[in-house]
C-alpha atoms as a PDB file:
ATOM      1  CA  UNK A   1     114.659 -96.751 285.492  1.00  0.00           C
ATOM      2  CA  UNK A   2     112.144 -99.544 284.654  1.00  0.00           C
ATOM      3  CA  UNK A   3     110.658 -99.010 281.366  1.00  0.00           C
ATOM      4  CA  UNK A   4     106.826 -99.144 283.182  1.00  0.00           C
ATOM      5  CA  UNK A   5     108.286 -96.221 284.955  1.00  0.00           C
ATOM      6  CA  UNK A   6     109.456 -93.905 281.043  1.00  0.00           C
ATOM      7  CA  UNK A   7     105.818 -94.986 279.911  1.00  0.00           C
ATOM      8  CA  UNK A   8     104.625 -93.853 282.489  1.00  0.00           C
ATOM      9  CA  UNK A   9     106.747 -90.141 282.553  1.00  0.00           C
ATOM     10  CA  UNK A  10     106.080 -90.161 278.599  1.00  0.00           C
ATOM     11  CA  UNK A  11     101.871 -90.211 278.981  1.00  0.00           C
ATOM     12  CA  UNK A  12     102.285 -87.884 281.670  1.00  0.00           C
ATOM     13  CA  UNK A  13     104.519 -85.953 279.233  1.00  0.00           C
ATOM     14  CA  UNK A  14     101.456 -86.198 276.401  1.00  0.00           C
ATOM     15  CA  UNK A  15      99.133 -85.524 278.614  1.00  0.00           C
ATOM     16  CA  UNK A  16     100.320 -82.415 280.101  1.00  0.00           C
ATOM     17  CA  UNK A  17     101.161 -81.344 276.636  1.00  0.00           C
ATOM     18  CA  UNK A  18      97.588 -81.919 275.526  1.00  0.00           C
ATOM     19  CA  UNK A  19      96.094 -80.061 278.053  1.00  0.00           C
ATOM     20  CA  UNK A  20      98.107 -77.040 277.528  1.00  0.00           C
ATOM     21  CA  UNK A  21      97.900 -76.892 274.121  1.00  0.00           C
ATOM     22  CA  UNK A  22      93.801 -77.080 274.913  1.00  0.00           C
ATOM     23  CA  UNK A  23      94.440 -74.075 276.820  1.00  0.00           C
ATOM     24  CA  UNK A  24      96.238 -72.527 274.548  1.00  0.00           C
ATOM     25  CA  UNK A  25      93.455 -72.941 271.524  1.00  0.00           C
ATOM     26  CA  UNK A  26      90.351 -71.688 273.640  1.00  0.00           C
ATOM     27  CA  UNK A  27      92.164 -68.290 274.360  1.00  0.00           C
ATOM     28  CA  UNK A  28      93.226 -68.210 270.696  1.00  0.00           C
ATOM     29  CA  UNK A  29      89.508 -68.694 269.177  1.00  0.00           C
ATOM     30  CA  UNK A  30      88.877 -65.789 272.038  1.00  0.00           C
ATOM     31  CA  UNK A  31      90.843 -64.111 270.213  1.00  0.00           C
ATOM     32  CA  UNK A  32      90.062 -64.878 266.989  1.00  0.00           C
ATOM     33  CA  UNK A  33      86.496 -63.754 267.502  1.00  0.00           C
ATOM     34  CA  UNK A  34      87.139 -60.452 268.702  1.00  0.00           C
ATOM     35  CA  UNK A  35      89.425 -60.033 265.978  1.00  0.00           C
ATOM     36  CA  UNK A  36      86.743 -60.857 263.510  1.00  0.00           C
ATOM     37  CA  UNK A  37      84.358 -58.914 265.103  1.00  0.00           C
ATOM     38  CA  UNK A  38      86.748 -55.627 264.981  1.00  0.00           C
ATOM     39  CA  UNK A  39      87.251 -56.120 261.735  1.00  0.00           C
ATOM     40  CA  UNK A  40      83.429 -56.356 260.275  1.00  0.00           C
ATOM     41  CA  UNK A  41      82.589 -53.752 263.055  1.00  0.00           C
ATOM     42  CA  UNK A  42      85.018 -51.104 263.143  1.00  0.00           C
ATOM     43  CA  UNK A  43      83.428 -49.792 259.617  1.00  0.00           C
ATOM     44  CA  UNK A  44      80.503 -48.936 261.260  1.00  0.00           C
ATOM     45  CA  UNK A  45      82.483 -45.790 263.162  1.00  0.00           C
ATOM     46  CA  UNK A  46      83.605 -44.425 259.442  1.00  0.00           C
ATOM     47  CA  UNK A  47      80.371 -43.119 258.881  1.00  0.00           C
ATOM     48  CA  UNK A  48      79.160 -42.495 262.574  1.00  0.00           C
ATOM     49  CA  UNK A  49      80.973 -41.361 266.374  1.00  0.00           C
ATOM     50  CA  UNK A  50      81.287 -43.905 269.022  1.00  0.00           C
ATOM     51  CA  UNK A  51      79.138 -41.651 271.003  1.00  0.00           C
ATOM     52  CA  UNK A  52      76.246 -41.333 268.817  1.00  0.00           C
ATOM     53  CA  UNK A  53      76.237 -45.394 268.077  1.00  0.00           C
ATOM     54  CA  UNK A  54      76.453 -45.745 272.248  1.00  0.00           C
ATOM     55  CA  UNK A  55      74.452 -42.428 273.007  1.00  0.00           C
ATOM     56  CA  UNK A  56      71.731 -42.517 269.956  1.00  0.00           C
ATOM     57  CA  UNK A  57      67.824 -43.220 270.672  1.00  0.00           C
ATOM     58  CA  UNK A  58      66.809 -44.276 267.299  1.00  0.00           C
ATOM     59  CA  UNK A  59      67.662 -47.490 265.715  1.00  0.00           C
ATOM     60  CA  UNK A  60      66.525 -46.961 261.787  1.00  0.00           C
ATOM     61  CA  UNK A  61      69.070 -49.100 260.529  1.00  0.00           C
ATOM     62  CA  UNK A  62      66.586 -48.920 256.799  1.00  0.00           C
ATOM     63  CA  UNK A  63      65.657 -45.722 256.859  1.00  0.00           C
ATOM     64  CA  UNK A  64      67.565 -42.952 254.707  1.00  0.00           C
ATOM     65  CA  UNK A  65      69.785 -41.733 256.120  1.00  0.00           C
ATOM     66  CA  UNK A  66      69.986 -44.442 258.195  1.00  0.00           C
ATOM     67  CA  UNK A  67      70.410 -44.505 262.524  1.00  0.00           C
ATOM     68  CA  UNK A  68      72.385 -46.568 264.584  1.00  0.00           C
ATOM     69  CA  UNK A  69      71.713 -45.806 267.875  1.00  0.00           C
ATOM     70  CA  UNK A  70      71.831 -48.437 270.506  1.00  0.00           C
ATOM     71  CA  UNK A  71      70.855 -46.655 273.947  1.00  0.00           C
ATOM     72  CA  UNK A  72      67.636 -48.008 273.396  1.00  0.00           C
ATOM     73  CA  UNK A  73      69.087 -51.637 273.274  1.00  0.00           C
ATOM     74  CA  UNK A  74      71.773 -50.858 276.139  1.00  0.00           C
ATOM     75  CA  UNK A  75      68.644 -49.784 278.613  1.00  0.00           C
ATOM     76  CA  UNK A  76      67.246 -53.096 277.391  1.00  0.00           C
ATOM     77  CA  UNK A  77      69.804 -54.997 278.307  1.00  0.00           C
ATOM     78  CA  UNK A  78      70.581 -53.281 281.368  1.00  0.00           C
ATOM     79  CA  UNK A  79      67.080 -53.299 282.568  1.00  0.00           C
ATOM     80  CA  UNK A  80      66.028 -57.282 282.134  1.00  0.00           C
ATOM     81  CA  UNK A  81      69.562 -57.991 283.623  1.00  0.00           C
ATOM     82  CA  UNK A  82      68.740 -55.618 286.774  1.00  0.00           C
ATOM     83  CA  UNK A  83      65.852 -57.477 287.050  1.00  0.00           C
ATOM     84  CA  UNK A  84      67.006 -61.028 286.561  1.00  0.00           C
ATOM     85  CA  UNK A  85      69.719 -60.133 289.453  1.00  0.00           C
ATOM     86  CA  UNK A  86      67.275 -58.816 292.003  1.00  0.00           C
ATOM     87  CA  UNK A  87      64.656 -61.748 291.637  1.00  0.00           C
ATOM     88  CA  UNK A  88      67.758 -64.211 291.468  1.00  0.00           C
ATOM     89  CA  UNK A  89      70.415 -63.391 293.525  1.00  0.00           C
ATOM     90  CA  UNK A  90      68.735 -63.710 296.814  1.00  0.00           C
ATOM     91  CA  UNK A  91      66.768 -66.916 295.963  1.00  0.00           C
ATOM     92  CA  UNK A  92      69.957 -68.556 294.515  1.00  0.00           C
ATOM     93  CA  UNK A  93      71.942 -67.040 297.791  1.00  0.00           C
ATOM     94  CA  UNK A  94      69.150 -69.106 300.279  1.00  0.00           C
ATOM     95  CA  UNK A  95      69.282 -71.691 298.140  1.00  0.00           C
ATOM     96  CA  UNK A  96      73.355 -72.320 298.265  1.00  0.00           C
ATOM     97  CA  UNK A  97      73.029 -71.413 302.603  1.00  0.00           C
ATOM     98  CA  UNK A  98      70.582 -74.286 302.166  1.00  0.00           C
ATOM     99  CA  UNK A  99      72.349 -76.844 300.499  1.00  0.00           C
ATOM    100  CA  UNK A 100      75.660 -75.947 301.955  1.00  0.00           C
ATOM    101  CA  UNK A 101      74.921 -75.454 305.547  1.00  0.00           C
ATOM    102  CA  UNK A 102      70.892 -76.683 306.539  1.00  0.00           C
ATOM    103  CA  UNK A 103      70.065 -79.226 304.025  1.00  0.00           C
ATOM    104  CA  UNK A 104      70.540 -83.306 305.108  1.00  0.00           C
ATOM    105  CA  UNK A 105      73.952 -84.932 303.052  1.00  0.00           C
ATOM    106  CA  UNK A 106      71.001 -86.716 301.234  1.00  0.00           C
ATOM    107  CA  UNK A 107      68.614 -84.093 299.985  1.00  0.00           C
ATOM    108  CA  UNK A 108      72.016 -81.866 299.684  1.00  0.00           C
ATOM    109  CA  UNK A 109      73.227 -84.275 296.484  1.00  0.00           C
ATOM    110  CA  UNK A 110      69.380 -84.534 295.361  1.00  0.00           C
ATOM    111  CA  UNK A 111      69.010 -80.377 295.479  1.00  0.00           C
ATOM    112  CA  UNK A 112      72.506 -79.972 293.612  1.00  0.00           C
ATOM    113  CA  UNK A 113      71.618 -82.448 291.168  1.00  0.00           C
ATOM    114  CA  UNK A 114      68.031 -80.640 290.189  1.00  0.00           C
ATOM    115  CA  UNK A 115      69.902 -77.475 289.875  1.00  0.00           C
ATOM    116  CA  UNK A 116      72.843 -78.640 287.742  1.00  0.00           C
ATOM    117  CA  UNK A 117      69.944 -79.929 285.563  1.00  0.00           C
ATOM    118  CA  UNK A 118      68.296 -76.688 285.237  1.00  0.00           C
ATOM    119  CA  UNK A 119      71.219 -75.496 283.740  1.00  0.00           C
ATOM    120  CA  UNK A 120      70.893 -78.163 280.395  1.00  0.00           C
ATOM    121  CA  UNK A 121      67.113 -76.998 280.076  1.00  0.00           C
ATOM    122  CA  UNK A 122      67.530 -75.287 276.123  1.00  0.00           C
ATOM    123  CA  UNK A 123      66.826 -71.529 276.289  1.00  0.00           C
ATOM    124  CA  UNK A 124      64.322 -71.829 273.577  1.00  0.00           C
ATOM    125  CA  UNK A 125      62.401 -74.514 275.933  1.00  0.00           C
ATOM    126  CA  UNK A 126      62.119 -71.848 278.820  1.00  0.00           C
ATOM    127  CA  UNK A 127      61.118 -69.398 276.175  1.00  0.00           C
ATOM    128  CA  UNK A 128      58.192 -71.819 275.325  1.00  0.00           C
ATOM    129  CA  UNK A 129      57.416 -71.934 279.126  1.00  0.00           C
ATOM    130  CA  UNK A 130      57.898 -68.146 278.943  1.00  0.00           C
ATOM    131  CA  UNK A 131      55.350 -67.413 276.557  1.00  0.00           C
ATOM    132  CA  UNK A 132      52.642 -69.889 277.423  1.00  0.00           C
ATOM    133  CA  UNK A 133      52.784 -69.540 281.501  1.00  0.00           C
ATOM    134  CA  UNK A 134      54.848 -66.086 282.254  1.00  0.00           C
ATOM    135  CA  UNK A 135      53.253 -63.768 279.402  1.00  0.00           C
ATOM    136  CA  UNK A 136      49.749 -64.356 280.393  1.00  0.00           C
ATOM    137  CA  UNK A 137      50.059 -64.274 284.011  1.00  0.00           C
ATOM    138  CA  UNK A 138      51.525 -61.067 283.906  1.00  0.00           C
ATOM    139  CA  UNK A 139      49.312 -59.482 281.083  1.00  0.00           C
ATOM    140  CA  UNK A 140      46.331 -60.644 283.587  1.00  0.00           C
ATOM    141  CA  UNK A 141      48.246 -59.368 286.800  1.00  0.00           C
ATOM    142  CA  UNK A 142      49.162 -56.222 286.161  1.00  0.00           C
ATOM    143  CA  UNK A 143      46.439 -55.371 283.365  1.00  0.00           C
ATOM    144  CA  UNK A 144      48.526 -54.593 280.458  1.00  0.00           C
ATOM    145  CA  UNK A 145      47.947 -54.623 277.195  1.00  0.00           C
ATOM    146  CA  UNK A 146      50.814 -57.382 276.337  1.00  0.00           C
ATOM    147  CA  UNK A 147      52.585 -59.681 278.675  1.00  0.00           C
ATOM    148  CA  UNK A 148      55.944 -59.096 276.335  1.00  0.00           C
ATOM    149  CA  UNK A 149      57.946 -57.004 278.946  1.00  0.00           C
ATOM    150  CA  UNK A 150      61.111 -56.827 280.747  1.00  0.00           C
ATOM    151  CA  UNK A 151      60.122 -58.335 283.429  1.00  0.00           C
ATOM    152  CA  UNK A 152      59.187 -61.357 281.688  1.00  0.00           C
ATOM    153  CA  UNK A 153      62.184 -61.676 280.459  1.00  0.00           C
ATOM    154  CA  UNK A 154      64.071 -60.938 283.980  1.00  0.00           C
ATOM    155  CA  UNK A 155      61.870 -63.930 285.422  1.00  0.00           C
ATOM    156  CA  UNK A 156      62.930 -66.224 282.868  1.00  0.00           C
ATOM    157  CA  UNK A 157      66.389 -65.298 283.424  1.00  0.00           C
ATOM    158  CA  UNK A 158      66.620 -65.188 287.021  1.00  0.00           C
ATOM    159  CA  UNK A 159      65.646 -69.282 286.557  1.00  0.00           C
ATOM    160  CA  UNK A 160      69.025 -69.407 283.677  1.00  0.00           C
ATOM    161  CA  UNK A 161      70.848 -68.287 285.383  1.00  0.00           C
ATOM    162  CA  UNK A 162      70.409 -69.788 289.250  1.00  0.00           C
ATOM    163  CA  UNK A 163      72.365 -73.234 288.333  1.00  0.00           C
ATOM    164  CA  UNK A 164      75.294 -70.883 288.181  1.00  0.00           C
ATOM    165  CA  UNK A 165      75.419 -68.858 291.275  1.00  0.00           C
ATOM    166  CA  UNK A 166      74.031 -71.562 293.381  1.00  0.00           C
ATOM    167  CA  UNK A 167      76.661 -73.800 292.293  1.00  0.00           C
ATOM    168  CA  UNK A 168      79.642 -71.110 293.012  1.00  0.00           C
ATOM    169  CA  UNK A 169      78.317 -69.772 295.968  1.00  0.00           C
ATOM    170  CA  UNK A 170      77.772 -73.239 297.614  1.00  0.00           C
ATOM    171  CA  UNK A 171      81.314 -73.785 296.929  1.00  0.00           C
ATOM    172  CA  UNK A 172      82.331 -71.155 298.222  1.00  0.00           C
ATOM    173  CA  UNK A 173      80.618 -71.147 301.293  1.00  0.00           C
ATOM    174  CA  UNK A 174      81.707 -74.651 301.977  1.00  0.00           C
ATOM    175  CA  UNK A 175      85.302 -73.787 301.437  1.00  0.00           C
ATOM    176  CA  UNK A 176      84.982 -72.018 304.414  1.00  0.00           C
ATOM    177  CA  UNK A 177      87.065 -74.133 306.794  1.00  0.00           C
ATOM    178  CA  UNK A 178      86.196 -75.640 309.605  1.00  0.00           C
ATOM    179  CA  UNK A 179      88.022 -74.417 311.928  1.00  0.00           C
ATOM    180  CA  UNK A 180      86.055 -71.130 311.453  1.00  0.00           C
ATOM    181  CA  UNK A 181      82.343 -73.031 312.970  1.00  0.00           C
ATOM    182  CA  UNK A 182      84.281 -74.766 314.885  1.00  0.00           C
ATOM    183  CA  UNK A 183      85.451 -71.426 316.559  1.00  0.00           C
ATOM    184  CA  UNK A 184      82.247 -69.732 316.078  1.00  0.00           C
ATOM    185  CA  UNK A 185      80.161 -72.380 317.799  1.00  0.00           C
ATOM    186  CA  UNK A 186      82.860 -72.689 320.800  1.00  0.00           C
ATOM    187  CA  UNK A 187      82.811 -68.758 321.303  1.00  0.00           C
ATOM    188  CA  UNK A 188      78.168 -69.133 321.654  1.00  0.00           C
ATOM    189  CA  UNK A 189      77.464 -68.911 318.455  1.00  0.00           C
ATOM    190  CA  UNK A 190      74.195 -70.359 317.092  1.00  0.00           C
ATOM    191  CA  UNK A 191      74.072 -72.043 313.956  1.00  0.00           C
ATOM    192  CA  UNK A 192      72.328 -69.482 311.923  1.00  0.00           C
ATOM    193  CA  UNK A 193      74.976 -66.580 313.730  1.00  0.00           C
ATOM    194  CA  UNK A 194      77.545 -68.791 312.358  1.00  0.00           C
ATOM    195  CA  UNK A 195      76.167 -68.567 309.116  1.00  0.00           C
ATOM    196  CA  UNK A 196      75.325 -64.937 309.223  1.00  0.00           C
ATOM    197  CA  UNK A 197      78.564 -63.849 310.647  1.00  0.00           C
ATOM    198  CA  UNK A 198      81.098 -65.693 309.745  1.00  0.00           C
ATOM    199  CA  UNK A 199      80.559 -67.756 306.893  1.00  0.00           C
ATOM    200  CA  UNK A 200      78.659 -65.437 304.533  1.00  0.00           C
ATOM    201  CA  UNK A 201      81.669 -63.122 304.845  1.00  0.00           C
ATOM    202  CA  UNK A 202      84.434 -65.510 305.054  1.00  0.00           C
ATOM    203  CA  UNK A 203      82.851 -66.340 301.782  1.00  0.00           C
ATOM    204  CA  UNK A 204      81.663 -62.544 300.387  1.00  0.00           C
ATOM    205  CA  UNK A 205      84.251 -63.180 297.588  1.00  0.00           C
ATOM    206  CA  UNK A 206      83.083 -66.116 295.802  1.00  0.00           C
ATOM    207  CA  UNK A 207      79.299 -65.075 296.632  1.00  0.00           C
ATOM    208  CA  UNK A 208      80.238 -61.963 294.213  1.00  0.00           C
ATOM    209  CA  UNK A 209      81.829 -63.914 291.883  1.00  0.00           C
ATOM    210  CA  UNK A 210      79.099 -66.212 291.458  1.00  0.00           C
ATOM    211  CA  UNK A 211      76.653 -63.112 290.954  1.00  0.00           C
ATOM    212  CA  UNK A 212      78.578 -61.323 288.379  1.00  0.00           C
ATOM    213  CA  UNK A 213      79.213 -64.984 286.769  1.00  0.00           C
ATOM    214  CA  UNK A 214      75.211 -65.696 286.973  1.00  0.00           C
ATOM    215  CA  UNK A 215      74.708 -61.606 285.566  1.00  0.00           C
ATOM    216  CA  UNK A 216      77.414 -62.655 282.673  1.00  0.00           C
ATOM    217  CA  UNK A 217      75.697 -65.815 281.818  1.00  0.00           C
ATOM    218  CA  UNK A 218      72.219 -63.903 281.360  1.00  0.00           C
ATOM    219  CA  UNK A 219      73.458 -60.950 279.856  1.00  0.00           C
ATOM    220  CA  UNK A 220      73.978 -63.240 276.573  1.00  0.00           C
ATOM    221  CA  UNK A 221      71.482 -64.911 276.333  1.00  0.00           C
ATOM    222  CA  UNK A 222      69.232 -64.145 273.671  1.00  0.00           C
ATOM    223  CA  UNK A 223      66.614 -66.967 272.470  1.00  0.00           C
ATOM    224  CA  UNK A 224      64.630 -66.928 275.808  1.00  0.00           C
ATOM    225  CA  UNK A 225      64.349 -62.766 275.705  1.00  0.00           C
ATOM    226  CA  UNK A 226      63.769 -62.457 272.030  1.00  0.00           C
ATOM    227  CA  UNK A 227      60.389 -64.971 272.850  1.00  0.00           C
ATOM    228  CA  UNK A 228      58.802 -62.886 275.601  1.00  0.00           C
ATOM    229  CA  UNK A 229      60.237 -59.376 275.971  1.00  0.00           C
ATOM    230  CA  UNK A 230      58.196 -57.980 272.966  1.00  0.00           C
ATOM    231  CA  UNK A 231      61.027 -56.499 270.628  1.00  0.00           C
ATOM    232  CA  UNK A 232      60.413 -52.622 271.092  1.00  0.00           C
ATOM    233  CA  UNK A 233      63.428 -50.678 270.226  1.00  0.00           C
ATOM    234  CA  UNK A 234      61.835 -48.256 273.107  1.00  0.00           C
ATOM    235  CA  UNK A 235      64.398 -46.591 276.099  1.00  0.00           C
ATOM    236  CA  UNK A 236      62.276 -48.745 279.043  1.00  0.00           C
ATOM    237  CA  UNK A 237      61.372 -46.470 281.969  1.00  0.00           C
ATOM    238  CA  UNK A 238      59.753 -49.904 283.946  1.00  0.00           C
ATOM    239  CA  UNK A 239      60.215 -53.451 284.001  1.00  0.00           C
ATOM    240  CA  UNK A 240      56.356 -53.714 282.877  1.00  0.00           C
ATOM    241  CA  UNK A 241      57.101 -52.154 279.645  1.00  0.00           C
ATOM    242  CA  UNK A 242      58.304 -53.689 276.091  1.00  0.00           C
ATOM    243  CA  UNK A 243      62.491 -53.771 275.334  1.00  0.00           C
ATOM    244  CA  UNK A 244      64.613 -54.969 272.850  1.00  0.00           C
ATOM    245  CA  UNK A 245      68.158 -56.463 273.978  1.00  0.00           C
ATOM    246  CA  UNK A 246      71.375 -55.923 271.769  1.00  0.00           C
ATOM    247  CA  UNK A 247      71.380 -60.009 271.915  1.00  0.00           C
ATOM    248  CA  UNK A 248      68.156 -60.144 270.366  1.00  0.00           C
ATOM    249  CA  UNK A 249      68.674 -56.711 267.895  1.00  0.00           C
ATOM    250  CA  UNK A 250      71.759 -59.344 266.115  1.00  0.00           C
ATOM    251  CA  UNK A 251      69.454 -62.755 266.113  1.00  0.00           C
ATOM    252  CA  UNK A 252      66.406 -61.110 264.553  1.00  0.00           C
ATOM    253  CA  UNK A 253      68.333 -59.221 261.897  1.00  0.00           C
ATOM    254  CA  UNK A 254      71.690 -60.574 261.050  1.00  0.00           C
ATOM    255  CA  UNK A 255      69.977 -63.004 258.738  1.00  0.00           C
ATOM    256  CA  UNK A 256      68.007 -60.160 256.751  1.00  0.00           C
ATOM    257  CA  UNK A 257      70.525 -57.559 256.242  1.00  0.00           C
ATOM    258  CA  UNK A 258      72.951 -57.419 253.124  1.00  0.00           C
ATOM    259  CA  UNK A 259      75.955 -58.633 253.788  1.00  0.00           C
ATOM    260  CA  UNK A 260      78.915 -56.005 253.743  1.00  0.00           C
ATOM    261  CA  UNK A 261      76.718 -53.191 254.400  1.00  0.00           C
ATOM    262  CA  UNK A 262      76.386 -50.428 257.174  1.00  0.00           C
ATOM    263  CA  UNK A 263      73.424 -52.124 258.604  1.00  0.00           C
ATOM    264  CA  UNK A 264      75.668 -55.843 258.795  1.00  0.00           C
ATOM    265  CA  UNK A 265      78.487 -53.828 259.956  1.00  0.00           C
ATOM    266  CA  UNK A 266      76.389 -52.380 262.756  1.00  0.00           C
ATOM    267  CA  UNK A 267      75.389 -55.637 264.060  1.00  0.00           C
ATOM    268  CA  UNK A 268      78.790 -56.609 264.600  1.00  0.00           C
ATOM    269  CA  UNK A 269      79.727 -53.569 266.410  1.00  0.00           C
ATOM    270  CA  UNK A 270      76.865 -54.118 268.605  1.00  0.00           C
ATOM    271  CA  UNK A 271      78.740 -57.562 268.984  1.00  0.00           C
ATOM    272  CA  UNK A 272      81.616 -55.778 270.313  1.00  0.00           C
ATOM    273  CA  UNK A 273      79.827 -54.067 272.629  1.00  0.00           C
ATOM    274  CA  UNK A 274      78.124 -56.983 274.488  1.00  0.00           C
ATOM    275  CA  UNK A 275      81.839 -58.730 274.198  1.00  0.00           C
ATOM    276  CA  UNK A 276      83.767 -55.740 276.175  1.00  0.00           C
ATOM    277  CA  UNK A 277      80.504 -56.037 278.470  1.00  0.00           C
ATOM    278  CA  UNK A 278      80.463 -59.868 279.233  1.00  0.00           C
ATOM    279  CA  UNK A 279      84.178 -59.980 279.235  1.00  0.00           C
ATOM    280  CA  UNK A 280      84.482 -56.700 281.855  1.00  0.00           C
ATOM    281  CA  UNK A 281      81.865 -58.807 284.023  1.00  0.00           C
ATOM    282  CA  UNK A 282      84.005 -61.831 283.573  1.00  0.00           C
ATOM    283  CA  UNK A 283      87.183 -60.168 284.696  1.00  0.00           C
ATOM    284  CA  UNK A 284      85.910 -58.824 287.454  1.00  0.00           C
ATOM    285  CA  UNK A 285      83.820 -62.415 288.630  1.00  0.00           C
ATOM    286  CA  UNK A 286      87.125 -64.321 287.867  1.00  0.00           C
ATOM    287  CA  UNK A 287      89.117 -61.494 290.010  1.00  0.00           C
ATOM    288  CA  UNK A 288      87.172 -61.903 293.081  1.00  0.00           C
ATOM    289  CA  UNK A 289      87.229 -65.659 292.496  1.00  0.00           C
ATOM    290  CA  UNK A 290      90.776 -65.166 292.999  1.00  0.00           C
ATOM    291  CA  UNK A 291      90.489 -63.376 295.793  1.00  0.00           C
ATOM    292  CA  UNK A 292      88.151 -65.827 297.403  1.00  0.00           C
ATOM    293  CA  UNK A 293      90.984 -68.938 297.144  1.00  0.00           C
ATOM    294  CA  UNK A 294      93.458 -66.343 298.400  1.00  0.00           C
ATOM    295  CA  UNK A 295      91.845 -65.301 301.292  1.00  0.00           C
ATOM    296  CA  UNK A 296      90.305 -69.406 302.351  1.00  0.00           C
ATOM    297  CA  UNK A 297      93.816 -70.800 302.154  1.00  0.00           C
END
């Protein structure tokens, strides 16, 4: 063996050694950070059930006695999220049919390149846009007293999180192999039958991973919804109305509350909360994922 050839086995050695240990450190500060979030959070259910902290409408976390209930924040949540997924699933779906299947090899790099940018826009920058173009418009639409609502918020984060699901869907979709138009188009099909058909559910399984991995991106956001949802610790009954998100409940007060008390070790716990959330949505995305490579091979 020619010593080019050991340097050669020893960097690939490093390198392979590198890279796992890489892997190895991102799942331990995972872990790491629900570990400290259990332990500053967990004191929080000394003094109060797990169903009235997940159940309770009033969030007094000052008042004497004070109340830690986070329905009111869950609805929130739940609510701008709905909304972000209805106005952004099916334009991001069109849009990865487009660039995947209609759209000129050209225009198809230009499109993907304008989306992957939207993604490095700052939150806080959309929440400007938010504010000045989205709050307005929709205070003067719908005649309401404040433009602040959910579905302001569910606009803004339909846009956040589009770069996502466009860019797994369109994968997926073009992982469908060829052989499958070439079939389809031999057996009559038309283009858009071939499409409708066959490739959107060849491809059903990364198209629902890339939703549930857009819904987990939005579902943490916070900067963009703190700016234009309007703060009100209020169970929503409309998307027109005022919330308050459990994202935006730990930005706004972590940095006024004592630290070591029942209102700090609240905050955390809602912290645990969105982490079993986005890491539930996360399993299941990354499942189907899985399922998706499976079932193209």
């Amino acid at each position: 063996m020619s010593l080019r050839t050991r340097l050669t086995r020893i960097w690939e050695f490093l390198i392979e050694k590198a890279i796992l240990l890489a892997g190895l450190a991102c799942v331990l500060f995972v872990v790491l950070i629900f570990v400290f979030l259990l332990r500053e959070g967990l004191r929080t259910f000394s003094h109060i059930s797990l169903g009235d902290f997940l159940l309770g409408r009033k969030w007094y976390p000052i008042s004497s006695p004070p109340r830690f209930g986070i329905l009111s924040m869950i609805c929130g949540s739940g609510m701008v999220t709905l909304g972000a997924a209805l106005l952004g699933v099916p334009l991001g779906l069109a849009s990865a049919i487009y660039i995947s299947e209609v759209a000129p090899p050209r225009l198809k790099e230009v499109l993907k390149t304008g989306i992957e940018l939207l993604a490095a826009i700052p939150s806080v920058v959309i929440g400007f846009v938010g504010i000045t173009v989205v709050v307005p418009f929709l205070r003067v639409a719908f005649d309401l007293p404040t433009g602040q609502t959910a579905l302001a918020g569910a606009i803004l984060l339909s846009l956040m999180a589009m770069p996502t699901t466009v860019s797994i869907a369109e994968d997926a979709i073009s992982s469908v192999p060829r052989r499958y138009r070439e079939a389809a188009l031999a057996l009559g099909a038309t283009h858009w039958e071939y499409i409708y058909r066959v490739a959107l559910k060849a491809a059903a399984p990364g198209i629902v991973a890339a939703v549930m991995l857009g819904i987990g991106r939005v579902i943490g956001e916070t900067m963009a919804v703190m700016m234009v949802t309007g703060n009100a610790a209020l169970i929503p009954h409309s998307l027109l109305q005022p919330v308050r998100t459990m994202t935006a409940t730990i930005a706004a007060e972590m940095g006024e509350t004592v630290k070591g008390s029942d209102h700090y070790a609240a905050l955390f716990a809602i912290g645990i909360v969105l982490f079993a959330i986005t890491f539930l949505i996360n399993f299941v995305a990354d499942s189907f994922l899985h399922r998706s490579r499976v079932t193209l091979r």
